[in-house]
N, C-alpha and C. Protein backbone atom coordinates (compact mmCIF):
# COMPACT_ATOMS: atom_id res chain seq x y z
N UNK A 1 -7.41 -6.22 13.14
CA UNK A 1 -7.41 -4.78 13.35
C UNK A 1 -6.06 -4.22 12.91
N UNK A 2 -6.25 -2.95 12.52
CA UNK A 2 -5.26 -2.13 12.10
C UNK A 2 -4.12 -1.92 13.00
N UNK A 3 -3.20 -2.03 13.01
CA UNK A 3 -2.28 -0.79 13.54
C UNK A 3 -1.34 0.05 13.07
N UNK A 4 -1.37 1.31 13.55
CA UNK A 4 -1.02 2.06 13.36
C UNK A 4 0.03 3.26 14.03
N UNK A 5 0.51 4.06 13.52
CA UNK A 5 1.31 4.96 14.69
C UNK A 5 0.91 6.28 14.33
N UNK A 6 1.06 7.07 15.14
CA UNK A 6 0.63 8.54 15.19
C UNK A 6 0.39 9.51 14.35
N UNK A 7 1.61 9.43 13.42
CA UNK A 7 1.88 10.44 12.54
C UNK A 7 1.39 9.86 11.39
N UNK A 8 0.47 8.90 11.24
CA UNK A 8 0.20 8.29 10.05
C UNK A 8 -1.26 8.62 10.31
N UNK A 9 -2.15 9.48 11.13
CA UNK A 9 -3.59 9.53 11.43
C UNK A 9 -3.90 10.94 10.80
N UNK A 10 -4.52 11.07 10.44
CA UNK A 10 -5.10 12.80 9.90
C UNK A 10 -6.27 12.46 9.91
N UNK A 11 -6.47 13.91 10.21
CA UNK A 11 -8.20 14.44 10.34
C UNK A 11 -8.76 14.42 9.07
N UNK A 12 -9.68 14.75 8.56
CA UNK A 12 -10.24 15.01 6.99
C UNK A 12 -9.85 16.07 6.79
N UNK A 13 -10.32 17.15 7.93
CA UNK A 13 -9.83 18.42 7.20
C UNK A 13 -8.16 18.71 7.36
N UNK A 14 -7.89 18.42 7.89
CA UNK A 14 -6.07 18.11 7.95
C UNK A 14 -5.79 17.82 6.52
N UNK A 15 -6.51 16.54 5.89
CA UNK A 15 -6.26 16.05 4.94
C UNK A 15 -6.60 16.93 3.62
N UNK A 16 -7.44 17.75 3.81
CA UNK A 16 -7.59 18.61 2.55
C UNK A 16 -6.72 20.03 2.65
N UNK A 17 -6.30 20.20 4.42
CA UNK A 17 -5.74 21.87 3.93
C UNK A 17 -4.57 20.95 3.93
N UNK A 18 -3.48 19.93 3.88
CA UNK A 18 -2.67 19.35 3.34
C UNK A 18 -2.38 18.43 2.37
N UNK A 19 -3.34 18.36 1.65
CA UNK A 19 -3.11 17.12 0.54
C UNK A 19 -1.98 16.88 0.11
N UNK A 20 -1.81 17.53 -0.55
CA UNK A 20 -0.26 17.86 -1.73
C UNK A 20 0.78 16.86 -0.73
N UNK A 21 1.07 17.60 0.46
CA UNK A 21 2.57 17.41 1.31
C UNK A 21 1.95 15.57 1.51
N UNK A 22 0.77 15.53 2.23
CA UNK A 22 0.32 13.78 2.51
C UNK A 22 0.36 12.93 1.38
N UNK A 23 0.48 13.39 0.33
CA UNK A 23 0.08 12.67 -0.74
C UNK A 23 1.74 12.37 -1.32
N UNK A 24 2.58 13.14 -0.84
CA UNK A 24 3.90 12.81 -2.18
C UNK A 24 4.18 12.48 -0.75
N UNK A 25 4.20 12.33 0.88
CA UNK A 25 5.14 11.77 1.80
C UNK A 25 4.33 9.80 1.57
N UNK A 26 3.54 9.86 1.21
CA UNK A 26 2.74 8.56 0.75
C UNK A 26 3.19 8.30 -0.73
N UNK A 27 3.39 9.13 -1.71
CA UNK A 27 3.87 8.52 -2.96
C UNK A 27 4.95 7.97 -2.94
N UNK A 28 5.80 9.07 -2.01
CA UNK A 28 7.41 9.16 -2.28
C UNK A 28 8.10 8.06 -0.48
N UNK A 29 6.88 7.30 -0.31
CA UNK A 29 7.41 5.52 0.56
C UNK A 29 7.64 6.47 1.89
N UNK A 30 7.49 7.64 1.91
CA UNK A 30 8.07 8.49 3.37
C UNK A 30 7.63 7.73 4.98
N UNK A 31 5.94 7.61 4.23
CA UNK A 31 5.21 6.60 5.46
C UNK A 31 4.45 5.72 4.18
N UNK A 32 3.93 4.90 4.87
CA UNK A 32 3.85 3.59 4.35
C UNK A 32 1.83 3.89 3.83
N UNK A 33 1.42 4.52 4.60
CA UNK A 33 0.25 4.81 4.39
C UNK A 33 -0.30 5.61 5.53
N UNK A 34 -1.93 6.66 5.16
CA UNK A 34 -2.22 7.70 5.86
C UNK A 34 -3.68 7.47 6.29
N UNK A 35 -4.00 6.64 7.56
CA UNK A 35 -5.01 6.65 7.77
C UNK A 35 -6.16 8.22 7.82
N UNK A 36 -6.97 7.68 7.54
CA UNK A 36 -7.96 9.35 7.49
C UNK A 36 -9.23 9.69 8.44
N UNK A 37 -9.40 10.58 9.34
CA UNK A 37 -10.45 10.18 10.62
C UNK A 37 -11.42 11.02 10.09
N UNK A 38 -12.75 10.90 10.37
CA UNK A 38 -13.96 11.96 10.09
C UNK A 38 -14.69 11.46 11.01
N UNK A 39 -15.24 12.92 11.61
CA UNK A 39 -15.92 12.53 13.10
C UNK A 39 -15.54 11.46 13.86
N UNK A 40 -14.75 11.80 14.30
CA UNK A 40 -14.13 10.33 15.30
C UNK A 40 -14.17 8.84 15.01
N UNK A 41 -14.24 8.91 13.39
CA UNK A 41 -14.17 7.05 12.81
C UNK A 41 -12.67 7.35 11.72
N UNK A 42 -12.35 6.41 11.90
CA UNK A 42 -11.57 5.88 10.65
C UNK A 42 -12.25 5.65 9.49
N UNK A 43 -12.04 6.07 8.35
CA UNK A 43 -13.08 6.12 6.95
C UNK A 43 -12.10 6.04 5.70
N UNK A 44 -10.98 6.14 5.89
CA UNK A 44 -10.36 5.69 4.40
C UNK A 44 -8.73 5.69 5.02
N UNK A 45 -8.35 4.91 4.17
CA UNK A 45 -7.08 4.99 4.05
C UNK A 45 -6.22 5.18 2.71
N UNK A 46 -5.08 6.11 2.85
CA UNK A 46 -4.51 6.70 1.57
C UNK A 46 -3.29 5.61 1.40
N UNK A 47 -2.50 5.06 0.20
CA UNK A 47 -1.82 3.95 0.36
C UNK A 47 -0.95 4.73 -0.98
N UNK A 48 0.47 4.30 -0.96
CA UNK A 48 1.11 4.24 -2.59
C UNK A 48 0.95 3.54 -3.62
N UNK A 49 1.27 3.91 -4.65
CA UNK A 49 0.90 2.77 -6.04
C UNK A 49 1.54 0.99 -5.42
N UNK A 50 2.65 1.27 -5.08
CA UNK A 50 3.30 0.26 -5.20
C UNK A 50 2.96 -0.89 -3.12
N UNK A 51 2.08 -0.31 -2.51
CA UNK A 51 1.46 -0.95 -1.79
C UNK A 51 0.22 -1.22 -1.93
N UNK A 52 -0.83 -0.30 -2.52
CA UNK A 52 -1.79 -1.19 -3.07
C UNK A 52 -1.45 -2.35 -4.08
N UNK A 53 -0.60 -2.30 -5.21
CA UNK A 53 -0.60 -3.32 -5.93
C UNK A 53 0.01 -4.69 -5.29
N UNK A 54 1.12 -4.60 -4.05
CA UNK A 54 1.74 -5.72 -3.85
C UNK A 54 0.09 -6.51 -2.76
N UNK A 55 -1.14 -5.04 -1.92
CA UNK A 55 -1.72 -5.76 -1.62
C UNK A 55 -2.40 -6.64 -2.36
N UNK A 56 -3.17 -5.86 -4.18
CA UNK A 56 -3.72 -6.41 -4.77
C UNK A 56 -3.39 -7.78 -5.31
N UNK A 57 -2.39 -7.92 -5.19
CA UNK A 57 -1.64 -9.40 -5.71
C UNK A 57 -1.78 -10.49 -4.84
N UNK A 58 -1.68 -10.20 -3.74
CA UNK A 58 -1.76 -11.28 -2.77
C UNK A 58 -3.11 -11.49 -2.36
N UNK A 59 -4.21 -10.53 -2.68
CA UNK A 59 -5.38 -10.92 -2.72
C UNK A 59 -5.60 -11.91 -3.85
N UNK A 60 -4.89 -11.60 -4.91
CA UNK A 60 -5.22 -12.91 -5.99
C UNK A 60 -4.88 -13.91 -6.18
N UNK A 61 -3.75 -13.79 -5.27
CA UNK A 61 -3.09 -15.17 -4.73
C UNK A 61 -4.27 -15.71 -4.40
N UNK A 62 -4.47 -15.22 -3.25
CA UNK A 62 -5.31 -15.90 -1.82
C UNK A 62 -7.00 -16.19 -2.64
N UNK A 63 -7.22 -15.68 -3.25
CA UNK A 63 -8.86 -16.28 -4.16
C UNK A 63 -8.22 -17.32 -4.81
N UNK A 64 -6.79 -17.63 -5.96
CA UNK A 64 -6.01 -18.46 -6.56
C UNK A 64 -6.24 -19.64 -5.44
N UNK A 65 -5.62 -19.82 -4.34
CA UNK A 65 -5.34 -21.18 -3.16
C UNK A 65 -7.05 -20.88 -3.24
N UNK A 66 -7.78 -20.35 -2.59
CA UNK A 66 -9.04 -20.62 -2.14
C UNK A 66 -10.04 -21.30 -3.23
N UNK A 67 -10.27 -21.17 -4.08
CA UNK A 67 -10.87 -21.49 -5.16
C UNK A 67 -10.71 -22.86 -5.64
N UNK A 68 -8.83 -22.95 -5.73
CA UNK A 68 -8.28 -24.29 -5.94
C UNK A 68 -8.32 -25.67 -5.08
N UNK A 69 -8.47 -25.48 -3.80
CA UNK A 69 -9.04 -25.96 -2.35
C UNK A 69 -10.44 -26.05 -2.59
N UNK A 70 -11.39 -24.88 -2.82
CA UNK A 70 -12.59 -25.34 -2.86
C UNK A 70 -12.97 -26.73 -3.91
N UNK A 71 -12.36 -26.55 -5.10
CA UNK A 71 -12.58 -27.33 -6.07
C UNK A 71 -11.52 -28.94 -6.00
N UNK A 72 -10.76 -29.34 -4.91
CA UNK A 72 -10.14 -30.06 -4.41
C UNK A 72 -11.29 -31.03 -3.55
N UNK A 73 -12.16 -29.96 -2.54
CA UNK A 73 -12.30 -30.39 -1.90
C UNK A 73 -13.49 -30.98 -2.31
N UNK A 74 -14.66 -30.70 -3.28
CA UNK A 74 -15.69 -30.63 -3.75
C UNK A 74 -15.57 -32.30 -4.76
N UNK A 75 -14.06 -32.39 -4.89
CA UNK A 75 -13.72 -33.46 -5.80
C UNK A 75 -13.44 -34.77 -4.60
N UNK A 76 -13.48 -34.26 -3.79
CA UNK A 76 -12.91 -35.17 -2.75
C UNK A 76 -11.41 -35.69 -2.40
């Protein structure tokens, strides 16, 4: 599970009559990322270039070890 802190939660419509300001305090590393609520769920999260990509990498790590293990293990 997520965690999170306060000022990182917006409503949807929060999120549209503020885009602009959420979007460059998220480009510009201010907060790290902007969770987004609609009807009382969590439904997206807004992230910077440079935290999606360090996540995307370590996802390819992690298929990289997994894959390599599977085929380790398959070999015996």
């Amino acid at each position: 599970m997520a965690t999170f802190s306060k000022n990182e939660v917006y409503t949807a419509t929060e999120v549209v009559r503020n885009f602009s300001t959420i979007l460059n305090k998220v480009a510009k590393a201010e907060m790290k990322r902007a969770f987004i609520v609609k009807n009382n769920r969590f439904e997206a999260v807004l992230l910077n270039m440079d935290e999606y990509e360090r996540l995307n990498e370590a996802v390819v790590l992690l298929e990289a070890i997994y894959t390599t293990r599977k085929k380790e293990d398959q070999n015996g």
